[in-house]
PDB file of N, CA and C in Angstrom:
ATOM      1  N   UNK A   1       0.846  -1.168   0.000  1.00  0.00           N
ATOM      2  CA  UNK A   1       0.000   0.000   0.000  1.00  0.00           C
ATOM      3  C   UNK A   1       0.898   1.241   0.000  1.00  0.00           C
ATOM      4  N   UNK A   2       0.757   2.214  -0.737  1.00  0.00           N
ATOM      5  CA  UNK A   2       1.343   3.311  -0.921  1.00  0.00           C
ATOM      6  C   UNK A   2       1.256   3.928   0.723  1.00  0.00           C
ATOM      7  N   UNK A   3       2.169   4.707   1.514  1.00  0.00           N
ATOM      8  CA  UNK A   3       1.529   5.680   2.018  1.00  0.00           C
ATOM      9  C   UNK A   3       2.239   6.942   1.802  1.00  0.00           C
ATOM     10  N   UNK A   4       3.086   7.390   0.901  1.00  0.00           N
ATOM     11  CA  UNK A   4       3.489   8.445   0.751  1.00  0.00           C
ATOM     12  C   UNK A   4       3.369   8.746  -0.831  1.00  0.00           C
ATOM     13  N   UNK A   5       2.180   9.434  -1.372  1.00  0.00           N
ATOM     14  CA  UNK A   5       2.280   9.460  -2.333  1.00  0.00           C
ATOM     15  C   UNK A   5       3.345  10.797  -3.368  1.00  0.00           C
ATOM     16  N   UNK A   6       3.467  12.029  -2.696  1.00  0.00           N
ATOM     17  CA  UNK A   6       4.915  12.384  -3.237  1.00  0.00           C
ATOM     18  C   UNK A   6       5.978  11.612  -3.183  1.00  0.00           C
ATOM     19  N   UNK A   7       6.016  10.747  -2.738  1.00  0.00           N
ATOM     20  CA  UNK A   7       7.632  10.070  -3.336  1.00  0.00           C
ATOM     21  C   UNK A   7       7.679   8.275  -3.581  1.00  0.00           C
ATOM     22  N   UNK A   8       6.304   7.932  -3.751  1.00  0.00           N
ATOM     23  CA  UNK A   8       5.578   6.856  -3.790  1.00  0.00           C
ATOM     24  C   UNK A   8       6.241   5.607  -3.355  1.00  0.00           C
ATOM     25  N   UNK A   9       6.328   5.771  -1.448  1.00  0.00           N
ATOM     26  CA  UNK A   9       6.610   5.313  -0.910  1.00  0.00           C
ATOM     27  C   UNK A   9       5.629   3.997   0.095  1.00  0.00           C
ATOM     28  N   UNK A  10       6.094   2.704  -0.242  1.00  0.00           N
ATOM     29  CA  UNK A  10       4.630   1.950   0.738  1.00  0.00           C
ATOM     30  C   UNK A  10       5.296   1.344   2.123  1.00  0.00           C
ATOM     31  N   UNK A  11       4.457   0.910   2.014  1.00  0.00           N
ATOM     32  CA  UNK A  11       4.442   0.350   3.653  1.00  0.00           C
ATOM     33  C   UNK A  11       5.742  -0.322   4.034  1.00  0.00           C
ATOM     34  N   UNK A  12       5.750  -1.063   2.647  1.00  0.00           N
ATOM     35  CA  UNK A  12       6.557  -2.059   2.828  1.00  0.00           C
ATOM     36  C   UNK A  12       8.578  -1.515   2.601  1.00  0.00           C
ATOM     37  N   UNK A  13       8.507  -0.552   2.441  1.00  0.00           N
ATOM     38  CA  UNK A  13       9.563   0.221   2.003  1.00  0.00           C
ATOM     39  C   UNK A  13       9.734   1.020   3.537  1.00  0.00           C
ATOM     40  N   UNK A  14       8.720   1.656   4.141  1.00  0.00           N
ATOM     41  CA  UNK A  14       8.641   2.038   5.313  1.00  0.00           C
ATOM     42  C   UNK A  14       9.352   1.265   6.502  1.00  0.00           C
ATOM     43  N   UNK A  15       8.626   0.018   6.470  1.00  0.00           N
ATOM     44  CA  UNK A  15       9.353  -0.925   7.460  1.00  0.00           C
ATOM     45  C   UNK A  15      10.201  -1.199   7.322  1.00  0.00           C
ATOM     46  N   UNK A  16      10.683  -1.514   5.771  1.00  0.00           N
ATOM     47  CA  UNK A  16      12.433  -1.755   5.894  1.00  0.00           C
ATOM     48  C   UNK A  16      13.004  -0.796   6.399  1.00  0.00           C
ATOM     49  N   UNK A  17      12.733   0.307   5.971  1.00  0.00           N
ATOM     50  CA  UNK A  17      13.501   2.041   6.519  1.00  0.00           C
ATOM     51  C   UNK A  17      13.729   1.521   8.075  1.00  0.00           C
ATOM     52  N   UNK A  18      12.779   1.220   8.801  1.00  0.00           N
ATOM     53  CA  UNK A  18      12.437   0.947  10.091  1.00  0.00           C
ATOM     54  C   UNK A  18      13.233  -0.092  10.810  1.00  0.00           C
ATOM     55  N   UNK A  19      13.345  -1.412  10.019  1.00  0.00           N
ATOM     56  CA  UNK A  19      13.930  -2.447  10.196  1.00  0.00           C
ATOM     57  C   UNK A  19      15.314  -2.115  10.229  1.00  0.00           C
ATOM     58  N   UNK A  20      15.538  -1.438   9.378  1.00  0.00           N
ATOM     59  CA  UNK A  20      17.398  -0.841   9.117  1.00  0.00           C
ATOM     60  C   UNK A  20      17.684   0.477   9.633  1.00  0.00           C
ATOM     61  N   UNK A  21      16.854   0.971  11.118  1.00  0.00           N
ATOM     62  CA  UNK A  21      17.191   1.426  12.503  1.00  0.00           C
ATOM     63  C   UNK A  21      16.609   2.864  12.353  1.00  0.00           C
ATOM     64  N   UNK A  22      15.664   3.314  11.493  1.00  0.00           N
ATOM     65  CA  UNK A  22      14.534   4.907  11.270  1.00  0.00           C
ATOM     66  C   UNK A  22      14.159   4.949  12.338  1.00  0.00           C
ATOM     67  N   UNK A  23      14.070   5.639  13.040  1.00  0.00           N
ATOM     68  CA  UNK A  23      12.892   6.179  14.203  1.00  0.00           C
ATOM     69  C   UNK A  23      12.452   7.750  14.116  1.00  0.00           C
ATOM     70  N   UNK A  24      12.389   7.891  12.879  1.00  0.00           N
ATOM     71  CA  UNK A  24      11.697   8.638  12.842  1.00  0.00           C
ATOM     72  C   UNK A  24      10.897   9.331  11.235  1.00  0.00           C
ATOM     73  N   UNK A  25      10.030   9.833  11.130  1.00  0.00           N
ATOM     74  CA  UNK A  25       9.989  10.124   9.682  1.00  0.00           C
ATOM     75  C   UNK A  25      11.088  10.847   8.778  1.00  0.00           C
ATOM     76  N   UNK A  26      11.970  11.901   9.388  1.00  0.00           N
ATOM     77  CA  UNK A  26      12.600  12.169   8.562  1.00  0.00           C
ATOM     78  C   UNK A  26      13.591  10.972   8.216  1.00  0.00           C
ATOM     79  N   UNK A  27      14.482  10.097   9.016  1.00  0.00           N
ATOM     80  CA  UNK A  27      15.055   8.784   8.886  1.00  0.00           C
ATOM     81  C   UNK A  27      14.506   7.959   8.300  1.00  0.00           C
ATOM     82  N   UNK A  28      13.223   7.758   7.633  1.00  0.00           N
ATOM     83  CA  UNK A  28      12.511   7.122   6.818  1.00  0.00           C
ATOM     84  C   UNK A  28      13.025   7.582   5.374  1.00  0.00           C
ATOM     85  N   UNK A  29      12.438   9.087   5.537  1.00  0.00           N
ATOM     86  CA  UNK A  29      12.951   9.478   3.942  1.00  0.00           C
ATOM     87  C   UNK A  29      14.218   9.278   3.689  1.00  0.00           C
ATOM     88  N   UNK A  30      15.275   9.360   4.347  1.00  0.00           N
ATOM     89  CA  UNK A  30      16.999   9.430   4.601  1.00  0.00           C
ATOM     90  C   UNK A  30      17.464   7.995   4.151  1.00  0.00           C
ATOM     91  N   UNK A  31      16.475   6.986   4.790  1.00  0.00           N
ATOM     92  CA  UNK A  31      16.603   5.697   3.900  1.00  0.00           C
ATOM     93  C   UNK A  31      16.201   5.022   2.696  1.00  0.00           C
ATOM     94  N   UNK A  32      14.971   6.058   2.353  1.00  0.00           N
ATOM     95  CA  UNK A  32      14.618   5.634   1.243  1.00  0.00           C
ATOM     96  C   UNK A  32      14.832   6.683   0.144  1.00  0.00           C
ATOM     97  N   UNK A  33      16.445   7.844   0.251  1.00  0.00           N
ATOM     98  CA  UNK A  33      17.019   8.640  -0.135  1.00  0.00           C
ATOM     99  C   UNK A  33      15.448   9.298  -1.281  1.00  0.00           C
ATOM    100  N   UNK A  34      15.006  10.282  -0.294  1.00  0.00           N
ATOM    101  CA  UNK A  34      13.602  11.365  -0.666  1.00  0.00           C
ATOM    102  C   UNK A  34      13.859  12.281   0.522  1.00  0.00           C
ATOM    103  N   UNK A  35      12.814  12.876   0.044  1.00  0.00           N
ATOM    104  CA  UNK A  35      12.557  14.493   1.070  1.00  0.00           C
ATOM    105  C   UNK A  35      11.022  14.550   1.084  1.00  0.00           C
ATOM    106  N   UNK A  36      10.903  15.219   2.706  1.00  0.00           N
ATOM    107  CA  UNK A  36       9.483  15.244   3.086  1.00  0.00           C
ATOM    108  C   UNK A  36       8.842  15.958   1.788  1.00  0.00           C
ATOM    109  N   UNK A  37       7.291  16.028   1.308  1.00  0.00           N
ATOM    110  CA  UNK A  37       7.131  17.037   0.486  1.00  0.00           C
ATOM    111  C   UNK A  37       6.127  17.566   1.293  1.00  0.00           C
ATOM    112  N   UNK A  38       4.647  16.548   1.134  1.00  0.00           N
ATOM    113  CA  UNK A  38       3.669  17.882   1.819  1.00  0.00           C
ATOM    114  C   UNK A  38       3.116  17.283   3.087  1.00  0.00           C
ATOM    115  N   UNK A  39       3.845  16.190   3.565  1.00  0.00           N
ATOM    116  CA  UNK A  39       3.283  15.557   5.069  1.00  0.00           C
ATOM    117  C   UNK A  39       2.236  15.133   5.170  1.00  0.00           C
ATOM    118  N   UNK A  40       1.600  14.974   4.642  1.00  0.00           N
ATOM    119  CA  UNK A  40      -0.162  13.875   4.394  1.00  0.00           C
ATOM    120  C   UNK A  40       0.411  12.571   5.355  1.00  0.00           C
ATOM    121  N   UNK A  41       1.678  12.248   4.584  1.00  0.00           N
ATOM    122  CA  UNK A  41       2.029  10.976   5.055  1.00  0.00           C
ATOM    123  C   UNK A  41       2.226  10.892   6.862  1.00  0.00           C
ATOM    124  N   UNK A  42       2.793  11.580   7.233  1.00  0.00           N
ATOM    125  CA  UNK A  42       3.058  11.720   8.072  1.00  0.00           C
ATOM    126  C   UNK A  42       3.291  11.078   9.803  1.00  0.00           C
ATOM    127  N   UNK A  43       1.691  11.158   9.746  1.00  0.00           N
ATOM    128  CA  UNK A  43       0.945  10.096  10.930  1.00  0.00           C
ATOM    129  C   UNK A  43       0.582   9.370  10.573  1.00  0.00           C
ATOM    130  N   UNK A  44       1.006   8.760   9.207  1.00  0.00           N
ATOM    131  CA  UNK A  44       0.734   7.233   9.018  1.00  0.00           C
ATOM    132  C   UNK A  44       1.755   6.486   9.286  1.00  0.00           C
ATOM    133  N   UNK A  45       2.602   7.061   8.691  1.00  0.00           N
ATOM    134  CA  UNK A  45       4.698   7.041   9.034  1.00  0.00           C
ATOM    135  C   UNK A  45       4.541   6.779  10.916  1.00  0.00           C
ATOM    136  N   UNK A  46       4.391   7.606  11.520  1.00  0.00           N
ATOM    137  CA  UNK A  46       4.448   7.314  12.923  1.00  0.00           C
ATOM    138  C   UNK A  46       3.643   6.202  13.533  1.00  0.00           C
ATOM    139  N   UNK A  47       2.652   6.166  13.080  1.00  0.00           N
ATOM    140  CA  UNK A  47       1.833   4.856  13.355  1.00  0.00           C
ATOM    141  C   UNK A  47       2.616   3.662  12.998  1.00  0.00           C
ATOM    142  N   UNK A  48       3.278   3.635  11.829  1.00  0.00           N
ATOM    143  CA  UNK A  48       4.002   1.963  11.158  1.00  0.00           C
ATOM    144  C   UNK A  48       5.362   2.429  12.365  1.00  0.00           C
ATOM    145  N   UNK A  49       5.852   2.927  12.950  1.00  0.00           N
ATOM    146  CA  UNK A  49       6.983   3.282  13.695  1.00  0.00           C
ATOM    147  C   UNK A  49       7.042   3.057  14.719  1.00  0.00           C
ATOM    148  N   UNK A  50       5.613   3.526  15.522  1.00  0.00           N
ATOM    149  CA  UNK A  50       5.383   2.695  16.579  1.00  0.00           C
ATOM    150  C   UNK A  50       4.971   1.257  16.597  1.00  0.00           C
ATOM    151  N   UNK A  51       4.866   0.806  15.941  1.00  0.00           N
ATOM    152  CA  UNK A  51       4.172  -0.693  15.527  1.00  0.00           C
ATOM    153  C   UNK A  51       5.670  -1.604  15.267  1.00  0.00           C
ATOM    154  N   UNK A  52       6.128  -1.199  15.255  1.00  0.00           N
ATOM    155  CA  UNK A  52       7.252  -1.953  14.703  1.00  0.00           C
ATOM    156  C   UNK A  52       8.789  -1.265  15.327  1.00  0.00           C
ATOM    157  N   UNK A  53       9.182  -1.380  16.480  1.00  0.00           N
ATOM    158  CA  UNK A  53      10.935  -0.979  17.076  1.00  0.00           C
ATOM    159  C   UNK A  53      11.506  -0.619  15.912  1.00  0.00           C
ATOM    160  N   UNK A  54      12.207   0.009  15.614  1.00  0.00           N
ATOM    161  CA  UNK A  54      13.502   0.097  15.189  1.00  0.00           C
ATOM    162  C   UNK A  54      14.549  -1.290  15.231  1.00  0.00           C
ATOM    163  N   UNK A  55      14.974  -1.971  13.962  1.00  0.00           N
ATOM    164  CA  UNK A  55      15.532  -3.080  13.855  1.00  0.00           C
ATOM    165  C   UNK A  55      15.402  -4.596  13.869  1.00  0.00           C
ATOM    166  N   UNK A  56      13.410  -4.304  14.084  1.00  0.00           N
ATOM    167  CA  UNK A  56      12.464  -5.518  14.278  1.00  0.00           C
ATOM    168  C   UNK A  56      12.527  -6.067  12.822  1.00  0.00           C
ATOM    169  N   UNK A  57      12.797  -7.184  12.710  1.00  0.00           N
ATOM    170  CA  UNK A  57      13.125  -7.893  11.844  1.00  0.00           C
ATOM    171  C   UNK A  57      11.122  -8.065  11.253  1.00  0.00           C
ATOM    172  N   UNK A  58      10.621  -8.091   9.723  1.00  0.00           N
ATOM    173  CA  UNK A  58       9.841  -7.935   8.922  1.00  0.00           C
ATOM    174  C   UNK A  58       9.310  -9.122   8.685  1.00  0.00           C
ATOM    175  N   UNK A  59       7.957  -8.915   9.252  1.00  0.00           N
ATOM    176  CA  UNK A  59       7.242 -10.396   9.158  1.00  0.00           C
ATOM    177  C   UNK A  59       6.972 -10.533   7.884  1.00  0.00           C
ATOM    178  N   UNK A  60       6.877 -11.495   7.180  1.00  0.00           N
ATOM    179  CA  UNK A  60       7.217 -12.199   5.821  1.00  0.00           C
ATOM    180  C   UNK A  60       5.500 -12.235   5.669  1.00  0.00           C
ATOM    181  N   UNK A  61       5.158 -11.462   4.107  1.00  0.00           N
ATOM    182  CA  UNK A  61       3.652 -11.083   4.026  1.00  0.00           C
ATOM    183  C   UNK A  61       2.861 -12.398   3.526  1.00  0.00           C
ATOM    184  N   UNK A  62       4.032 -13.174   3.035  1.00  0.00           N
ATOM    185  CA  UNK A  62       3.041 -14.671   2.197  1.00  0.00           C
ATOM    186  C   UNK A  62       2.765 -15.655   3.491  1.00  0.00           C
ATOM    187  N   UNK A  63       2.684 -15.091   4.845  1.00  0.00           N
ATOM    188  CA  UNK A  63       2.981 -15.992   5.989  1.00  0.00           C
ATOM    189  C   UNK A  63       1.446 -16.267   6.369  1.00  0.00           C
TER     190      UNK A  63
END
């Protein structure tokens, strides 16, 4: 699922950001080398952030 549509970023790109130590949205974009644009995304970004530590290894989606 998309959740950043300026830099058409999904979920699943998110959590890796996350998995490979983001805690925060701008460290999201920093990993998925983008820049904030208009923050829509935002508190969706913090929601997948809290849901998931920093370095929590990515539950496998065909599971």
């Amino acid at each position: 699922m998309y959740v950043c549509l300026c830099n058409a970023l999904t979920d699943t790109q998110i959590r890796d950001a996350i998995a490979g130590g983001a805690q925060r949205p701008k460290d999201v974009y920093a990993a998925c080398n983008c820049n904030a644009q208009c923050g829509c995304c935002t508190g969706t970004m913090l929601s997948i952030i809290r849901d998931q530590p920093a370095g929590a290894e990515q539950a496998s989606a065909g599971d």
